[in-house]
Protein backbone atom coordinates (compact mmCIF):
# COMPACT_ATOMS: atom_id res chain seq x y z
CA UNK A 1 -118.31 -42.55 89.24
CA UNK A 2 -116.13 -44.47 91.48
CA UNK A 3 -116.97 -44.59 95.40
CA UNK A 4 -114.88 -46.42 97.81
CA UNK A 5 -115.87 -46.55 100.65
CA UNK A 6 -114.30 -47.97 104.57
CA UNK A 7 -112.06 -50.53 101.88
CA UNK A 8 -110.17 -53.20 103.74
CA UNK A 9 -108.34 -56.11 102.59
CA UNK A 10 -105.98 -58.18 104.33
CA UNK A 11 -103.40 -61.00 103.58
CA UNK A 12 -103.11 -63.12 106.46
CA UNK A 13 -102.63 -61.00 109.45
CA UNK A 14 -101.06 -58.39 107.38
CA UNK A 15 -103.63 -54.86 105.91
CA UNK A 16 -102.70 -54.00 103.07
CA UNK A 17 -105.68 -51.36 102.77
CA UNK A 18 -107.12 -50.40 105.85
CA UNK A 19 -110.11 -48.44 106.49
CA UNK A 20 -110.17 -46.62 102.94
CA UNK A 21 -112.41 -44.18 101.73
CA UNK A 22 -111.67 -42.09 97.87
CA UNK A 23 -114.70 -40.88 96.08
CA UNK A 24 -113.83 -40.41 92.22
CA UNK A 25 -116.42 -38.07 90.22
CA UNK A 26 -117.02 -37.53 86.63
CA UNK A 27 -114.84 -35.47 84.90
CA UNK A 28 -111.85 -36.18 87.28
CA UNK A 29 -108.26 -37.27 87.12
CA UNK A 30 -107.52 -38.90 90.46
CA UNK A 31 -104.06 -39.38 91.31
CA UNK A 32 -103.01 -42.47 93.78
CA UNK A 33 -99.66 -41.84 95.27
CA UNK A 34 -97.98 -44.26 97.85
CA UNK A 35 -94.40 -45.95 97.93
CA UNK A 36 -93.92 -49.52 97.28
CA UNK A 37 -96.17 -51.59 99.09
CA UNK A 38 -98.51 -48.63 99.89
CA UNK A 39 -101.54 -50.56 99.35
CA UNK A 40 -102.14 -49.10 95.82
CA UNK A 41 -102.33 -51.72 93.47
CA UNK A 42 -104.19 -54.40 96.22
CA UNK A 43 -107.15 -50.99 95.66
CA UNK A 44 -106.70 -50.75 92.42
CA UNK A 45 -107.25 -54.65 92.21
CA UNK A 46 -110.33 -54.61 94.45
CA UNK A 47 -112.16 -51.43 92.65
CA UNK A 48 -111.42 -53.86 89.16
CA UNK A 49 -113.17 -56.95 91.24
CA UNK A 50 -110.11 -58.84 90.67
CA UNK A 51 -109.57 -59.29 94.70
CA UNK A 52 -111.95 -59.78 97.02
CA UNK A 53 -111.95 -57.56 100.29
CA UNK A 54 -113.06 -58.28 103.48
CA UNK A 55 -115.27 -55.12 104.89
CA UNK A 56 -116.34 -52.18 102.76
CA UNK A 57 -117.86 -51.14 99.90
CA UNK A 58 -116.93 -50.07 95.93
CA UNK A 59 -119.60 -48.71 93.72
CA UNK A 60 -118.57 -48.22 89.89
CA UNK A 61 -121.89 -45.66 88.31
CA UNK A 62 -124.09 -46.55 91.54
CA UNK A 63 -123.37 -50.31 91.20
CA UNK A 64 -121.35 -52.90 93.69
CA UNK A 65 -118.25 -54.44 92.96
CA UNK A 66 -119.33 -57.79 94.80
CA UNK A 67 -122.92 -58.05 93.90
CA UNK A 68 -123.19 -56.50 90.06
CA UNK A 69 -119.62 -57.21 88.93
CA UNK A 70 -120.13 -57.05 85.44
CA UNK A 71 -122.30 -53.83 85.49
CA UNK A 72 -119.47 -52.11 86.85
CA UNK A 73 -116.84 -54.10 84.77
CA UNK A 74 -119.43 -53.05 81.40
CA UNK A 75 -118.35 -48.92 82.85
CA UNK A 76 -114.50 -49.46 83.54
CA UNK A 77 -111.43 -50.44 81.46
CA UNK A 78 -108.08 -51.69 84.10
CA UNK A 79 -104.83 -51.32 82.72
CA UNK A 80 -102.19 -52.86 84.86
CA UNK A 81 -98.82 -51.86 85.89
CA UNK A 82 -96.93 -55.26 84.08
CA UNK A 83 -99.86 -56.27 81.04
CA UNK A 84 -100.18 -60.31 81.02
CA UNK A 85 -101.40 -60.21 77.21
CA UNK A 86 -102.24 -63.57 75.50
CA UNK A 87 -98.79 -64.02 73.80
CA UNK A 88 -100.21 -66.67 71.41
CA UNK A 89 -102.24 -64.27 69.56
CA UNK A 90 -101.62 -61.25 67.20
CA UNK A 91 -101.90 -57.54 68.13
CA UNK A 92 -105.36 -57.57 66.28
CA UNK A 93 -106.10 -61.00 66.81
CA UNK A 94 -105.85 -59.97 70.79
CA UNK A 95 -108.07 -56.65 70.13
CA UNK A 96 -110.35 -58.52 68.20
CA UNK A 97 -110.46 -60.71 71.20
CA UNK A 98 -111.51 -58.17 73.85
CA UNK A 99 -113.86 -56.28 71.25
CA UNK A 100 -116.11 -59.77 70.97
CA UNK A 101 -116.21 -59.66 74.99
CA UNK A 102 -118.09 -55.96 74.88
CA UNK A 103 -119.98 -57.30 72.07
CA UNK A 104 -118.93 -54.18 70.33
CA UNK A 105 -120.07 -54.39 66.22
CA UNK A 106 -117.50 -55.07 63.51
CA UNK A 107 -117.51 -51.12 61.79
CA UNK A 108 -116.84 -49.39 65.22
CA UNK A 109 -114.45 -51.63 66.36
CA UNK A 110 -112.49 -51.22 63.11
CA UNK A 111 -112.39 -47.46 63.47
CA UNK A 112 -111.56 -47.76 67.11
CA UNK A 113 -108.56 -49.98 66.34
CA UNK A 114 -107.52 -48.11 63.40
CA UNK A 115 -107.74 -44.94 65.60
CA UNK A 116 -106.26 -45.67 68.84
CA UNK A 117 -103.14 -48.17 67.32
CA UNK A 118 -102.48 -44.88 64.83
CA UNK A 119 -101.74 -43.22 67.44
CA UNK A 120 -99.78 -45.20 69.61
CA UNK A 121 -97.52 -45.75 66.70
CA UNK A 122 -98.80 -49.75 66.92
CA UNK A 123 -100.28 -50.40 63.08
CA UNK A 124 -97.65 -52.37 61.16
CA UNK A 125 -96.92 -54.42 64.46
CA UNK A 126 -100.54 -55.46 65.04
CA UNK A 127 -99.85 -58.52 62.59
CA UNK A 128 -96.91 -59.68 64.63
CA UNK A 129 -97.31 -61.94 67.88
CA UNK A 130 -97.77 -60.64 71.07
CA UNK A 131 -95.08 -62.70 71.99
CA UNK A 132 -92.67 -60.75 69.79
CA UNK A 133 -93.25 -57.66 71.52
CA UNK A 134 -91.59 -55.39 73.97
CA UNK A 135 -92.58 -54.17 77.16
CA UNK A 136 -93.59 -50.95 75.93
CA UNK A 137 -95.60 -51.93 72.32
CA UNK A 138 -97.52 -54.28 75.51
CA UNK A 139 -98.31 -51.86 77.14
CA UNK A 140 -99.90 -49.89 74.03
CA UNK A 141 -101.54 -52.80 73.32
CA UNK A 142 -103.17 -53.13 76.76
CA UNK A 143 -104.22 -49.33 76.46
CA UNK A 144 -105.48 -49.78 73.04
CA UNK A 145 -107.41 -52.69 74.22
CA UNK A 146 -108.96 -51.35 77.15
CA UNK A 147 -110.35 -47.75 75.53
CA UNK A 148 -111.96 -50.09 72.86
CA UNK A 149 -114.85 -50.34 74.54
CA UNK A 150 -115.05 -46.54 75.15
CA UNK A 151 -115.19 -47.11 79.15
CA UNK A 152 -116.66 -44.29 81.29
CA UNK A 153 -113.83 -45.02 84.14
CA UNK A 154 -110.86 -45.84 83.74
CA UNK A 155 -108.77 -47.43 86.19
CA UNK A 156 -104.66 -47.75 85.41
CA UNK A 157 -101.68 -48.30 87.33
CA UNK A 158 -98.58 -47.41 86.81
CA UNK A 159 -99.41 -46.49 83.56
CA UNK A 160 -96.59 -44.68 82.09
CA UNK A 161 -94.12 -47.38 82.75
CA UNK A 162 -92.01 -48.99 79.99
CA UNK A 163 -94.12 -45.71 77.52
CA UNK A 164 -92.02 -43.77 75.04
CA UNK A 165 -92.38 -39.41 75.39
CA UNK A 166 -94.82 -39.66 72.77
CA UNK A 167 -97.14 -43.00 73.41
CA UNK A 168 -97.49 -40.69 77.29
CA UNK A 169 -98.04 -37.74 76.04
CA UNK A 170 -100.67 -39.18 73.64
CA UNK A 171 -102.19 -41.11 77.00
CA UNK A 172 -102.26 -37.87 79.18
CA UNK A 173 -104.71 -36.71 76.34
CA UNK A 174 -106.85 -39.23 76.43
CA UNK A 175 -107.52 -39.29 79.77
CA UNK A 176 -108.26 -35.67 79.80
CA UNK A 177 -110.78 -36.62 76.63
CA UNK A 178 -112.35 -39.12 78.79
CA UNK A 179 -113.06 -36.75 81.68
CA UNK A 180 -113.97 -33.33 79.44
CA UNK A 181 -116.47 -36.52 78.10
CA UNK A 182 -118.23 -37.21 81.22
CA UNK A 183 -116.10 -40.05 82.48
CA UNK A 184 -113.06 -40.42 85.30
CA UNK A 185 -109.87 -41.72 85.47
CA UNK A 186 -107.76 -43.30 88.67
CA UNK A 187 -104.39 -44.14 88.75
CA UNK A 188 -101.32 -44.89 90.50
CA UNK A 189 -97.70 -43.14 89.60
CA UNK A 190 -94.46 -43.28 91.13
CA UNK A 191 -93.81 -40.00 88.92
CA UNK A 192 -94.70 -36.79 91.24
CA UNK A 193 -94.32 -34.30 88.42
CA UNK A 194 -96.81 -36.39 86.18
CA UNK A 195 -99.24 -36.18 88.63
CA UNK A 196 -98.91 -32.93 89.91
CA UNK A 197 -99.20 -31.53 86.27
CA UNK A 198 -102.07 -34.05 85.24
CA UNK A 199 -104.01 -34.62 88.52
CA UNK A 200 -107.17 -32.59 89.73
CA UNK A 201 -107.33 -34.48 93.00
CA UNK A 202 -104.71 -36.89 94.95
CA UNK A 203 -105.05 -39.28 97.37
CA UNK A 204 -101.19 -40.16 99.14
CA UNK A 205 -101.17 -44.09 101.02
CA UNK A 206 -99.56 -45.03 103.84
CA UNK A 207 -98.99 -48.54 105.24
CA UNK A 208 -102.95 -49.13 103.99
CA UNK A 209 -104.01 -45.79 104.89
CA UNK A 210 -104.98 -42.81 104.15
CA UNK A 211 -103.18 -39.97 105.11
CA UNK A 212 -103.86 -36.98 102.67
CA UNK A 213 -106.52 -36.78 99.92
CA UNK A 214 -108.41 -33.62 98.12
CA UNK A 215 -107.41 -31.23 95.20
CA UNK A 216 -104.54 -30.92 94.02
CA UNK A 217 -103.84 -27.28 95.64
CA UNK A 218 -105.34 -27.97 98.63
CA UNK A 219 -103.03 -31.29 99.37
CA UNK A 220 -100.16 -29.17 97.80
CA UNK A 221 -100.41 -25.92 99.36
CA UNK A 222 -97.61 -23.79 98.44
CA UNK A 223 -95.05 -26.23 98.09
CA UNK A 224 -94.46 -29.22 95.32
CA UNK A 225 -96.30 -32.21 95.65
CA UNK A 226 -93.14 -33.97 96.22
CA UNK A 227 -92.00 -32.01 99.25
CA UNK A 228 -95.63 -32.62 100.80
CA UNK A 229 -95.27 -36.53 100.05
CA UNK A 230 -91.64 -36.67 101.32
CA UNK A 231 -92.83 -34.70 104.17
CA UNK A 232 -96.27 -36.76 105.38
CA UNK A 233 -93.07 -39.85 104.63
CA UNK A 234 -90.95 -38.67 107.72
CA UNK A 235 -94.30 -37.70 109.70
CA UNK A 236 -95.64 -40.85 109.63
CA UNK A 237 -92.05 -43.06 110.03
């Protein structure tokens, strides 16, 4: 589903990702875990085709980032940590938007919309501006607008920020819909316990590398996920 393979990207002299390698199959919830300034969100970037990266290789469904973009950007919906939404528009206005980009027909997107913003709570606000809204009814929109297009991976990060109990709970559900259907889902989180309940693999980032990756019980052994990451933290100061 999503392959990345020997991913390295630099800013100046500085790696930000160095030498990376995380293959995501169907059917899984892959966890990214890293502190601030890991390296996760300059992957998560480059595996969207939003950076370029200088040596390596990501593959969305068998095709390249660099040389079939928008095959891969056709299989994927990106949800970022801070949504940049078009402020000038409506909530539908904005969906509407992003539903004429995936060509997707006028009946399914209206019972995608009606579906998705029902359940993130978002209906009577879709009239107002984006502009008008808080972080948090952005955010919904930005995750109503990216499963519009029923995406086969999908890539998020930091994706429970600025969400109420419900709106995450309601999130966690879909992603597990999306991978019972076939698909995958990667993602970054700051919150341990999210990931250690939701995850079936994690991959933990270090300075640009890697430094622990597989299932959940194998990176976790007998202790919390937590302890391990706190632990490979002092190992590798």
């Amino acid at each position: 589903m999503l392959t990345i393979s020997h991913l390295t990207k630099a800013f100046g002299e500085k790696k930000a990702v160095d030498d990376l390698s995380i293959h995501i199959k169907p059917g899984e919830i892959y966890g990214f875990i890293g502190h601030n300034g890991a390296g996760k969100t300059t992957t998560i970037k480059a595996c969207c085709g939003i950076l370029q990266f200088e040596a390596g290789e990501i593959s969305v469904g068998g095709h390249s980032i660099k040389t079939d973009p928008l095959a891969c950007k056709r299989q994927l919906a990106y949800i970022p940590d801070n949504p940049d939404l078009y402020e000038f528009m409506t909530g539908i206005r904005y969906l509407n938007f992003i539903a004429d980009i995936f060509q997707i027909p006028a009946e399914s997107r209206l019972e995608r919309i009606r579906s998705f913003a029902g359940l993130f709570e978002l209906t009577d606000d879709l009239a107002q501006m984006v502009s008008a809204y808080s972080h948090g009814m952005k955010q919904k929109l930005a995750i109503i607008s990216a499963l519009i297009h029923e995406p086969w991976l999908l890539i998020m990060d930091e994706p429970f920020t600025g969400l109420d109990p419900k709106a995450s709970f309601v999130l966690k559900r879909i992603m597990r819909d999306i991978c019972n259907g076939g698909g995958a889902v990667f993602f970054s989180t700051h919150v341990l316990e999210v990931a250690e309940k939701l995850c079936d693999k994690v991959a933990i980032i270090r300075r640009g590398k890697l430094v622990k990756s597989g299932t959940m019980e194998s990176v976790r052994g007998d202790e919390s996920l937590e302890e391990v990451f706190l632990e490979l933290e002092e190992d590798h100061a």
